[in-house]
PDB file of N, CA and C in Angstrom:
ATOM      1  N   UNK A   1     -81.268 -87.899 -45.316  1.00  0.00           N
ATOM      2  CA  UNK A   1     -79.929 -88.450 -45.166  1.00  0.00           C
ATOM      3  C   UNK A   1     -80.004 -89.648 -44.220  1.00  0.00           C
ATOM      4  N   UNK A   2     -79.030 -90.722 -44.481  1.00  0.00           N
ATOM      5  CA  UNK A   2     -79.267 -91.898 -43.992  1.00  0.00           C
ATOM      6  C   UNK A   2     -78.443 -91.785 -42.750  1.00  0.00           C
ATOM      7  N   UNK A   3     -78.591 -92.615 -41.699  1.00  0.00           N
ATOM      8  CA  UNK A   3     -77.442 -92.815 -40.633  1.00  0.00           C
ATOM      9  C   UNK A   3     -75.846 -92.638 -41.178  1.00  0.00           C
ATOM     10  N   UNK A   4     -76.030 -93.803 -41.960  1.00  0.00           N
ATOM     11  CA  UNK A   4     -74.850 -94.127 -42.929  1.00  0.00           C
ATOM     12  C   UNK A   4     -74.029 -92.917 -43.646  1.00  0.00           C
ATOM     13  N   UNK A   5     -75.154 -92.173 -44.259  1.00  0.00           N
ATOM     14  CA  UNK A   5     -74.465 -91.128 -44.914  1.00  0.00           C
ATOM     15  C   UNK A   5     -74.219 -89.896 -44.200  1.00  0.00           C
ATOM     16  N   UNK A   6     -74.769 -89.584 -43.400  1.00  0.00           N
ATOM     17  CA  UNK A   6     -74.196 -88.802 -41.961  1.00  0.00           C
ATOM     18  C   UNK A   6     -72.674 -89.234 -41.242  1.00  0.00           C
ATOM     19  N   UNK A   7     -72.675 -90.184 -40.669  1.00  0.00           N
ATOM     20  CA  UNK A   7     -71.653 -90.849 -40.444  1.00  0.00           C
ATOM     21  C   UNK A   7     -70.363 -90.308 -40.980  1.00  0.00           C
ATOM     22  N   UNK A   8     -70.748 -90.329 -42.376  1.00  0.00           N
ATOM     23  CA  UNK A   8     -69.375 -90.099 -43.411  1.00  0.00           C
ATOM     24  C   UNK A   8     -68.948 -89.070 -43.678  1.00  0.00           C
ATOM     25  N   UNK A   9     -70.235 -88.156 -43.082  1.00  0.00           N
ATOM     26  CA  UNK A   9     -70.057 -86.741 -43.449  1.00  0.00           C
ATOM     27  C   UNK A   9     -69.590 -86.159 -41.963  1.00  0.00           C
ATOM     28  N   UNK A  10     -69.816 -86.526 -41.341  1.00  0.00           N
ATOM     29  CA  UNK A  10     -69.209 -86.114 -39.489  1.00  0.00           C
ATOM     30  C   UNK A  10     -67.773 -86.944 -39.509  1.00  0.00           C
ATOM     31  N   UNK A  11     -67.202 -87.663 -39.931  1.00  0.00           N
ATOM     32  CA  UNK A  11     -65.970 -88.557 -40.394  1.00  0.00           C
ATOM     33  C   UNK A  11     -65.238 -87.165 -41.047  1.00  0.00           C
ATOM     34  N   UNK A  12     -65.503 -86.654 -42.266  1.00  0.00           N
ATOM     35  CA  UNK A  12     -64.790 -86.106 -42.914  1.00  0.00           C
ATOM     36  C   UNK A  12     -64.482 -84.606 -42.551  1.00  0.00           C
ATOM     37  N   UNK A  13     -65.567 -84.148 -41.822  1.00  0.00           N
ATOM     38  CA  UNK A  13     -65.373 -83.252 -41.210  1.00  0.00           C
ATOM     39  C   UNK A  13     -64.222 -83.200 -40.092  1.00  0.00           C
ATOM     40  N   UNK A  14     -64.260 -84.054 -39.227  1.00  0.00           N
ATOM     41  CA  UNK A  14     -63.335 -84.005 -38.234  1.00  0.00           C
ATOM     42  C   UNK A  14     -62.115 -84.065 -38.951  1.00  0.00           C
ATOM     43  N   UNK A  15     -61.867 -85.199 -39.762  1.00  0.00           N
ATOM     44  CA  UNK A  15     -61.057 -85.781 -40.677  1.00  0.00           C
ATOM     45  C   UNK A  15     -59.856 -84.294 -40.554  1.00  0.00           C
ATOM     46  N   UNK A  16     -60.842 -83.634 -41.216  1.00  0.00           N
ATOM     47  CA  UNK A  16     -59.883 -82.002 -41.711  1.00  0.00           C
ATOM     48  C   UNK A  16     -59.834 -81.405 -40.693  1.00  0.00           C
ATOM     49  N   UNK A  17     -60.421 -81.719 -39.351  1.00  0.00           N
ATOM     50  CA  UNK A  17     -60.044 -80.889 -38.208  1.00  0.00           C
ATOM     51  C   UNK A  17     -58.888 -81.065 -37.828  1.00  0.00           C
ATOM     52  N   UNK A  18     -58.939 -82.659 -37.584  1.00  0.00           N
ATOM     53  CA  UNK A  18     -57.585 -83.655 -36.808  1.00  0.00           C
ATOM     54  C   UNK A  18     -56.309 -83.274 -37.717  1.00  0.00           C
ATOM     55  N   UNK A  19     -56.576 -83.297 -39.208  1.00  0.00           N
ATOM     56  CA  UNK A  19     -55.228 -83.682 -40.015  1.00  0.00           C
ATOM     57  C   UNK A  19     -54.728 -82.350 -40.340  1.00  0.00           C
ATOM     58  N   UNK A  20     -55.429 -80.676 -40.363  1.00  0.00           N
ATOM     59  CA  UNK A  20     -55.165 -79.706 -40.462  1.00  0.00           C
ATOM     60  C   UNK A  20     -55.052 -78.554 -39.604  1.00  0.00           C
ATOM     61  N   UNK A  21     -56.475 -78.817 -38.993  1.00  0.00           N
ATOM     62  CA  UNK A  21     -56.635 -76.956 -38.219  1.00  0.00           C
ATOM     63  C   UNK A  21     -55.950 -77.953 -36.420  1.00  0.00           C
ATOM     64  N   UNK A  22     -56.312 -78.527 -36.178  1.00  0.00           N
ATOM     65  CA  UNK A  22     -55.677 -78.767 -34.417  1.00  0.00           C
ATOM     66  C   UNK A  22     -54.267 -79.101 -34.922  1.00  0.00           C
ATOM     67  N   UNK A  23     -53.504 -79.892 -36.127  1.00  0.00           N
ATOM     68  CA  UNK A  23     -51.734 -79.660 -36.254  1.00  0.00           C
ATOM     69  C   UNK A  23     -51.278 -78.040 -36.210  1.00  0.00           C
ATOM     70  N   UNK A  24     -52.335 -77.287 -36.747  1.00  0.00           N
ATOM     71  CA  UNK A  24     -51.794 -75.736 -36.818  1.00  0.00           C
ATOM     72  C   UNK A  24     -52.048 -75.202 -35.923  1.00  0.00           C
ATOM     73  N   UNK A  25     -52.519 -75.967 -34.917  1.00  0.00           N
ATOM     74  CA  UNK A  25     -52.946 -74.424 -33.484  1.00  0.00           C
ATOM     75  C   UNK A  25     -51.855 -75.276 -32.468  1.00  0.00           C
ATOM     76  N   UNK A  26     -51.503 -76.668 -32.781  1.00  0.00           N
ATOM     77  CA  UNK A  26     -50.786 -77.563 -31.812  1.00  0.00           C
ATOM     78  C   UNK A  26     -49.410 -77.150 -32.031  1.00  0.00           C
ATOM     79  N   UNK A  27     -49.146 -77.034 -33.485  1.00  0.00           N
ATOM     80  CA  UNK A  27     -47.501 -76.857 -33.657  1.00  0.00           C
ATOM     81  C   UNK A  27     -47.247 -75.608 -33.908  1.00  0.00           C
ATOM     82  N   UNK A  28     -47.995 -74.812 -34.318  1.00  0.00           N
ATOM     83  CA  UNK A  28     -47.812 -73.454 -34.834  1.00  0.00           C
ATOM     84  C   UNK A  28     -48.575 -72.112 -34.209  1.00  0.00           C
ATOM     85  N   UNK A  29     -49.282 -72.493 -33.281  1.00  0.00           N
ATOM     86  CA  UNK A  29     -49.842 -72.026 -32.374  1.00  0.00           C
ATOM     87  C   UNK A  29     -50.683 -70.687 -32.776  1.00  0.00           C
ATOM     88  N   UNK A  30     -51.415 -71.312 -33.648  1.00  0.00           N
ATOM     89  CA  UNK A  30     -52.361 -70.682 -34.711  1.00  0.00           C
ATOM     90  C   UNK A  30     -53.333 -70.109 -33.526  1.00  0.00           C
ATOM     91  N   UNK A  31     -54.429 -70.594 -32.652  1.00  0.00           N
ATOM     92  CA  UNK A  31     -54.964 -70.226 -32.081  1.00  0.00           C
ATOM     93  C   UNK A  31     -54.424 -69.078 -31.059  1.00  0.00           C
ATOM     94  N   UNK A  32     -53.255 -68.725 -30.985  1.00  0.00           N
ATOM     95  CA  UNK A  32     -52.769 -68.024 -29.816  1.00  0.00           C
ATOM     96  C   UNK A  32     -52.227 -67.064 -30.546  1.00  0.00           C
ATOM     97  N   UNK A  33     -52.050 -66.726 -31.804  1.00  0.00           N
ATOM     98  CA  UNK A  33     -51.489 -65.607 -32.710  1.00  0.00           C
ATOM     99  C   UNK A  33     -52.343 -64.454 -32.392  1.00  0.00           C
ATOM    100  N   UNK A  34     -51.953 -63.084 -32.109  1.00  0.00           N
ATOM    101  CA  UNK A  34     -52.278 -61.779 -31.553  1.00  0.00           C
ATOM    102  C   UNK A  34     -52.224 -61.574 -32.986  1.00  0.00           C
ATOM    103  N   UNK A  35     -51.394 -61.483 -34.080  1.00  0.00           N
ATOM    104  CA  UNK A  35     -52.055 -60.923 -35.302  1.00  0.00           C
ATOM    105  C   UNK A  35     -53.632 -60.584 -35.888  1.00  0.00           C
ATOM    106  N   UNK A  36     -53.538 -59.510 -35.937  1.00  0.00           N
ATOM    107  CA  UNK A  36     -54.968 -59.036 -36.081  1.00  0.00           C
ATOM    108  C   UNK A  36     -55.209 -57.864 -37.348  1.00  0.00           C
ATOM    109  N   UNK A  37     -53.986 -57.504 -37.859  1.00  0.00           N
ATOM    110  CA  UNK A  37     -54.150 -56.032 -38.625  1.00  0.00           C
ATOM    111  C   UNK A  37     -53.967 -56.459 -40.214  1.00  0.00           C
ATOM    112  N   UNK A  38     -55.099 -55.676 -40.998  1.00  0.00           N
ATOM    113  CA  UNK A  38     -55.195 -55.651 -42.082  1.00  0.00           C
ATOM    114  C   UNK A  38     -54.820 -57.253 -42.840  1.00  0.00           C
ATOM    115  N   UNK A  39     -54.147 -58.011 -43.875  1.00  0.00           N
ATOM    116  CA  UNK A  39     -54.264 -58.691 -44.034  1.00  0.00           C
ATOM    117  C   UNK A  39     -53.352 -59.816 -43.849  1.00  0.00           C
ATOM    118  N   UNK A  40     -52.642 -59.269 -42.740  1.00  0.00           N
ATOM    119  CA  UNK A  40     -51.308 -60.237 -41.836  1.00  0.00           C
ATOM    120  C   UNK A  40     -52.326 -61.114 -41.108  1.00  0.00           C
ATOM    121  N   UNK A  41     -53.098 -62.050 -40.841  1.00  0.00           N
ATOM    122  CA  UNK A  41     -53.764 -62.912 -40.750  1.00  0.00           C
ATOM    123  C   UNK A  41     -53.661 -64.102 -41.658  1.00  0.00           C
ATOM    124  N   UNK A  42     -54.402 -63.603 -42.342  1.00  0.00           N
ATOM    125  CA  UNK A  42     -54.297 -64.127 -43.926  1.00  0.00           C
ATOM    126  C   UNK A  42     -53.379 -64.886 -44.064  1.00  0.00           C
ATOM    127  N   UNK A  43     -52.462 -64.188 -44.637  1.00  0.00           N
ATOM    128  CA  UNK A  43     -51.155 -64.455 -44.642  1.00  0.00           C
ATOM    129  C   UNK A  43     -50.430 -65.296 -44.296  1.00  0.00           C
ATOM    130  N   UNK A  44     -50.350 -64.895 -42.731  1.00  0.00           N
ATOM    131  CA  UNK A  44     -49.486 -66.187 -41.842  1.00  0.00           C
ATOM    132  C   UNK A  44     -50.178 -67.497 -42.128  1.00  0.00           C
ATOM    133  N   UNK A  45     -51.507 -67.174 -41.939  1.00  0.00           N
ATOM    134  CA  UNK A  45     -52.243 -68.713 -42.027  1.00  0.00           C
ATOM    135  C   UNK A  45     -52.044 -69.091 -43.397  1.00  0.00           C
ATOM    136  N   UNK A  46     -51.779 -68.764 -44.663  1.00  0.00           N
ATOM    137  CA  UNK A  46     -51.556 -69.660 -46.330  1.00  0.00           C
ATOM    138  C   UNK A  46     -49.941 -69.716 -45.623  1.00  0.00           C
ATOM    139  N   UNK A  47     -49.223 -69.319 -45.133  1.00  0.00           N
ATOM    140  CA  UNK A  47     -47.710 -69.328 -45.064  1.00  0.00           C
ATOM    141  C   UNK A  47     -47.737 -70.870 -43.791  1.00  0.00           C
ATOM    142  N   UNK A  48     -48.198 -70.512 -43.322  1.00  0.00           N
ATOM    143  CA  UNK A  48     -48.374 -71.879 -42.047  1.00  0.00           C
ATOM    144  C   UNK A  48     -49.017 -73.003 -42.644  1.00  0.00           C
ATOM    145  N   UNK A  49     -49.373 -73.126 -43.402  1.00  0.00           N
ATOM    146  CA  UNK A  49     -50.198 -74.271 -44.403  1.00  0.00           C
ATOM    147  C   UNK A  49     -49.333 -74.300 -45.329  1.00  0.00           C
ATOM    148  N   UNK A  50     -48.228 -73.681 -45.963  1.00  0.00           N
ATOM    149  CA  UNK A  50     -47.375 -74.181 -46.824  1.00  0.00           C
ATOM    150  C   UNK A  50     -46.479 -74.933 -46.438  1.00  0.00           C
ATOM    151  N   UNK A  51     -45.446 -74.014 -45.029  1.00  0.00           N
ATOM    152  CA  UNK A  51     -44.802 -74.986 -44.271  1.00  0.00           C
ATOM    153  C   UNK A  51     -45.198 -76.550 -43.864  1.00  0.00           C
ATOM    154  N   UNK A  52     -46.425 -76.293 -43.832  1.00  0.00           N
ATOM    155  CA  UNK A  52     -46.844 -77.727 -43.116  1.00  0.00           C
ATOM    156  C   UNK A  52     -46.653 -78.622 -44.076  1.00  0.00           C
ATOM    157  N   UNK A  53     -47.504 -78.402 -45.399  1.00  0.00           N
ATOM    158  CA  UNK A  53     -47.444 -79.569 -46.091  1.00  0.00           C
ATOM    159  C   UNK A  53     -45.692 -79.980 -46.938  1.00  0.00           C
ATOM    160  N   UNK A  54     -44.865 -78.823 -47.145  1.00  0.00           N
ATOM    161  CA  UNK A  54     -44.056 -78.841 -47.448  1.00  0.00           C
ATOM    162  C   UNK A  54     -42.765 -79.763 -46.090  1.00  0.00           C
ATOM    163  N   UNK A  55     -43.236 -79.755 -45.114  1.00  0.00           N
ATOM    164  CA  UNK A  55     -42.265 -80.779 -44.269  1.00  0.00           C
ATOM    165  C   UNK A  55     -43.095 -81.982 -44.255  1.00  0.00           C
ATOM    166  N   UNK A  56     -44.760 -82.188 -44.646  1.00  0.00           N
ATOM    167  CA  UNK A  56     -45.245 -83.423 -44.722  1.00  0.00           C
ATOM    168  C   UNK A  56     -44.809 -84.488 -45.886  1.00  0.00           C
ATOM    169  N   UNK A  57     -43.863 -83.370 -46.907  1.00  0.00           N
ATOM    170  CA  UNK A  57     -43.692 -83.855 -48.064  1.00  0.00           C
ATOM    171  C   UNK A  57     -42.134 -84.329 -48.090  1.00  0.00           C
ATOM    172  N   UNK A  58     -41.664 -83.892 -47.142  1.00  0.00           N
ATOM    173  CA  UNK A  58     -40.268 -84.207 -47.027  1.00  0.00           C
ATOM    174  C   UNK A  58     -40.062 -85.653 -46.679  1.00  0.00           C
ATOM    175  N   UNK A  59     -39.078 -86.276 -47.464  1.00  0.00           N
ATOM    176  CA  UNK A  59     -39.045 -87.887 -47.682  1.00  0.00           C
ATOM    177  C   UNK A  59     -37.918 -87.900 -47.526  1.00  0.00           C
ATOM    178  N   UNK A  60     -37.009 -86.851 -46.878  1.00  0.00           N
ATOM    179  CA  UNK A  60     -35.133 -87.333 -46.636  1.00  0.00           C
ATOM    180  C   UNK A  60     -35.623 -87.779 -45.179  1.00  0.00           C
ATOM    181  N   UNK A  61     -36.203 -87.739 -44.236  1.00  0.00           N
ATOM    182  CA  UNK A  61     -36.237 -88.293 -43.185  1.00  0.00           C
ATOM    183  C   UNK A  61     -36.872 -89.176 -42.750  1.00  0.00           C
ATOM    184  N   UNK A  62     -36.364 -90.351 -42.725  1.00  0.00           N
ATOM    185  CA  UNK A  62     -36.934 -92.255 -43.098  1.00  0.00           C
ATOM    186  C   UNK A  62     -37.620 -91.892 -41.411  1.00  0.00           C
ATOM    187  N   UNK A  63     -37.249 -91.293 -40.452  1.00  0.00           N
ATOM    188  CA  UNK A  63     -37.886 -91.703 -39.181  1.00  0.00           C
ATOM    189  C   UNK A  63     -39.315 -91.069 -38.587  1.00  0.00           C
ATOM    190  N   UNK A  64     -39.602 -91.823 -38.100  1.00  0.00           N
ATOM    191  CA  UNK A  64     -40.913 -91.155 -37.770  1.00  0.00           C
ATOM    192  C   UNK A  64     -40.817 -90.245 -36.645  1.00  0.00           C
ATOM    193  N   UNK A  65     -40.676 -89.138 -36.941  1.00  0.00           N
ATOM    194  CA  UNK A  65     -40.371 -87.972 -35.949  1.00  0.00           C
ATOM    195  C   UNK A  65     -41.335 -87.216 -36.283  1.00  0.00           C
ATOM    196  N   UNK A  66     -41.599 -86.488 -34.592  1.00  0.00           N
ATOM    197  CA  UNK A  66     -43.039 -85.763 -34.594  1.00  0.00           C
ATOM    198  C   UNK A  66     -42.796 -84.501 -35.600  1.00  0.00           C
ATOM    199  N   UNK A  67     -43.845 -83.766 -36.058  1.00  0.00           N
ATOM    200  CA  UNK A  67     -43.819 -82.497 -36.995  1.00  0.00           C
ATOM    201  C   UNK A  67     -43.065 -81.240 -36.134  1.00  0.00           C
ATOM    202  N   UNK A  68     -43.015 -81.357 -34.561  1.00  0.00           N
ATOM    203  CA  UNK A  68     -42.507 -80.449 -33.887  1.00  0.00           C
ATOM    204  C   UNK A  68     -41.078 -80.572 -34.103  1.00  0.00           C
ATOM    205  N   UNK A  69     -40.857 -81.814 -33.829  1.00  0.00           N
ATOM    206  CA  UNK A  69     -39.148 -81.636 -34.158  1.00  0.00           C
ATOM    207  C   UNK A  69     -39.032 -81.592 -35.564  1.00  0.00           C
ATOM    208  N   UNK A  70     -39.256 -81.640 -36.563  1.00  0.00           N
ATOM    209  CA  UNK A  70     -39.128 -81.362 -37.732  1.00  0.00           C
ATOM    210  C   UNK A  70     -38.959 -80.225 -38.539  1.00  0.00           C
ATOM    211  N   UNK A  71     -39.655 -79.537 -37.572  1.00  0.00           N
ATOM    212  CA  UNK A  71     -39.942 -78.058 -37.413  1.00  0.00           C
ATOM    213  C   UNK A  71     -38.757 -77.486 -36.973  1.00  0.00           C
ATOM    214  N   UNK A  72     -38.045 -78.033 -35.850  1.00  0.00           N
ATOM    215  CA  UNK A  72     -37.259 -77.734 -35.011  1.00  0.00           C
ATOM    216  C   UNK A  72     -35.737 -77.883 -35.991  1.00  0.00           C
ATOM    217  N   UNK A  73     -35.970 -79.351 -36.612  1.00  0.00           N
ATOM    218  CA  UNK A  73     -34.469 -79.501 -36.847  1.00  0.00           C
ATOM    219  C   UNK A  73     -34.091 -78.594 -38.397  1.00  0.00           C
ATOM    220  N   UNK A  74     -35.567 -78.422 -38.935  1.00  0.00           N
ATOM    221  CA  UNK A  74     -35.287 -77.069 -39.881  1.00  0.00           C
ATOM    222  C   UNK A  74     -34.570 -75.791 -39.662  1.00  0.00           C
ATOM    223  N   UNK A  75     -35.535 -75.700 -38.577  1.00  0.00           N
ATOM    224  CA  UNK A  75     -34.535 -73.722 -37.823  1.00  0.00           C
ATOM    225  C   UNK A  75     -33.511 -74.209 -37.619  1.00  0.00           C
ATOM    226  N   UNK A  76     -33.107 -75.244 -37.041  1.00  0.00           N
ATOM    227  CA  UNK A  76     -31.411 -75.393 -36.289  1.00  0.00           C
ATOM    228  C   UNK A  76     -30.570 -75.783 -37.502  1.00  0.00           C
ATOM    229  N   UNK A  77     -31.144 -76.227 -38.596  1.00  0.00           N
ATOM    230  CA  UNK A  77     -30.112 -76.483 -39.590  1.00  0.00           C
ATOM    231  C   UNK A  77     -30.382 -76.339 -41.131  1.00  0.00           C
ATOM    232  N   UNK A  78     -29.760 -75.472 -41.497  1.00  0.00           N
ATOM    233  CA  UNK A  78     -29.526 -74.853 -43.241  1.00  0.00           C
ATOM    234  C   UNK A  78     -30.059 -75.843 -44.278  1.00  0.00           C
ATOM    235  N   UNK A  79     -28.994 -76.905 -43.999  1.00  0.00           N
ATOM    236  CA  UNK A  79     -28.552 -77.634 -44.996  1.00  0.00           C
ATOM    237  C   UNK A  79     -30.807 -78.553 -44.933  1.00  0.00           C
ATOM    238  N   UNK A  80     -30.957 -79.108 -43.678  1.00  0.00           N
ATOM    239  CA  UNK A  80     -32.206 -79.596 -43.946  1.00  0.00           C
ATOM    240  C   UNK A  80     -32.873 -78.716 -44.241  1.00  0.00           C
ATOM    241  N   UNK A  81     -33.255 -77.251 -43.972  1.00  0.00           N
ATOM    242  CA  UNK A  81     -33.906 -76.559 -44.097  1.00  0.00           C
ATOM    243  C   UNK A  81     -34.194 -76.622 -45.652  1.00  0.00           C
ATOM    244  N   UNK A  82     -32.669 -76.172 -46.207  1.00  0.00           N
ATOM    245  CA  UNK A  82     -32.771 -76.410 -48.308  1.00  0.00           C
ATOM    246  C   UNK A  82     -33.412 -77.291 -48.778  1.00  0.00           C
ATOM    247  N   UNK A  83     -32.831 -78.448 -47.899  1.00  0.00           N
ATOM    248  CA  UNK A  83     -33.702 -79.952 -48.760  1.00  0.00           C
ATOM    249  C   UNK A  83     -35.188 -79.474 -48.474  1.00  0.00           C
ATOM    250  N   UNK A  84     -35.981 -79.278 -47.601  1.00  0.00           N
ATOM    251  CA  UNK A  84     -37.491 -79.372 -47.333  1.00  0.00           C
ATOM    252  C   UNK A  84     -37.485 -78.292 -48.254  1.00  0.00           C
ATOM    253  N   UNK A  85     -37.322 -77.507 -48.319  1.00  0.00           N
ATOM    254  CA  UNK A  85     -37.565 -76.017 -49.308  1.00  0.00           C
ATOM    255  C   UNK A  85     -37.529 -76.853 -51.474  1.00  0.00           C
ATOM    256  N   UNK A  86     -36.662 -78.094 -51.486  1.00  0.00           N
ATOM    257  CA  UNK A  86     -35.948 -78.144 -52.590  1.00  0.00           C
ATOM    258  C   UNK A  86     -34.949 -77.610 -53.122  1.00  0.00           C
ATOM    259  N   UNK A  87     -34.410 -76.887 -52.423  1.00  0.00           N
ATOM    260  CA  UNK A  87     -33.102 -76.172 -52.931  1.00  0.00           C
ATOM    261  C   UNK A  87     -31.953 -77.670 -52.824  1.00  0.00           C
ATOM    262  N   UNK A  88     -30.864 -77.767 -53.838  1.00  0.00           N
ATOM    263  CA  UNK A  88     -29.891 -78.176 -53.882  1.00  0.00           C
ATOM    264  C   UNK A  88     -28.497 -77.190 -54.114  1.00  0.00           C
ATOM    265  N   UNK A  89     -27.043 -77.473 -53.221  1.00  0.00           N
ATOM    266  CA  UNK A  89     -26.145 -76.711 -53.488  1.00  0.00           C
ATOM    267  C   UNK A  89     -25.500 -77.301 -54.643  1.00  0.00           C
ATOM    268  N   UNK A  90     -24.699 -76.126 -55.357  1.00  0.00           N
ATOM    269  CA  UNK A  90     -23.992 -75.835 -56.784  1.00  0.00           C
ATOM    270  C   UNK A  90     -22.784 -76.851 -56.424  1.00  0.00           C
TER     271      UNK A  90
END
């Protein structure tokens, strides 16, 4: 393996550290979860990776606001909560 092609491969690695596993231990506090029994692990972690990408995907909010408050202004409110989910009211 070349310098070069090392490089790219230590790049991509972090790549998925920075853009996935440190947003989930930073905002969701993945690393500090006491869950431990049978397959509630699991779980939370595909459920914490859905949330995530599902508010990364959310395009009603033109501002650049951190993922914490995003997070935040979901729990505090229904109506955004539906939109990030896709739900529309009747």
């Amino acid at each position: 393996m070349t310098a070069e092609q090392l490089a790219v491969a230590v790049r991509g690695h972090w790549a998925v550290e920075n853009r996935l596993h440190w947003v989930l231990d930073v905002s969701f506090g993945e690393d500090a979860s006491t869950v431990r029994k049978d397959n509630a692990p699991q779980n939370l972690s595909l459920l914490k990776k859905i949330v995530l990408n599902l508010i990364r995907l959310d395009t009603s909010d033109q501002t650049k606001t951190s993922l914490r408050l995003k997070r935040k202004r979901a729990a505090w409110d229904d109506d955004v909560r539906m939109k990030i989910l896709g739900f529309t009211k009747l």
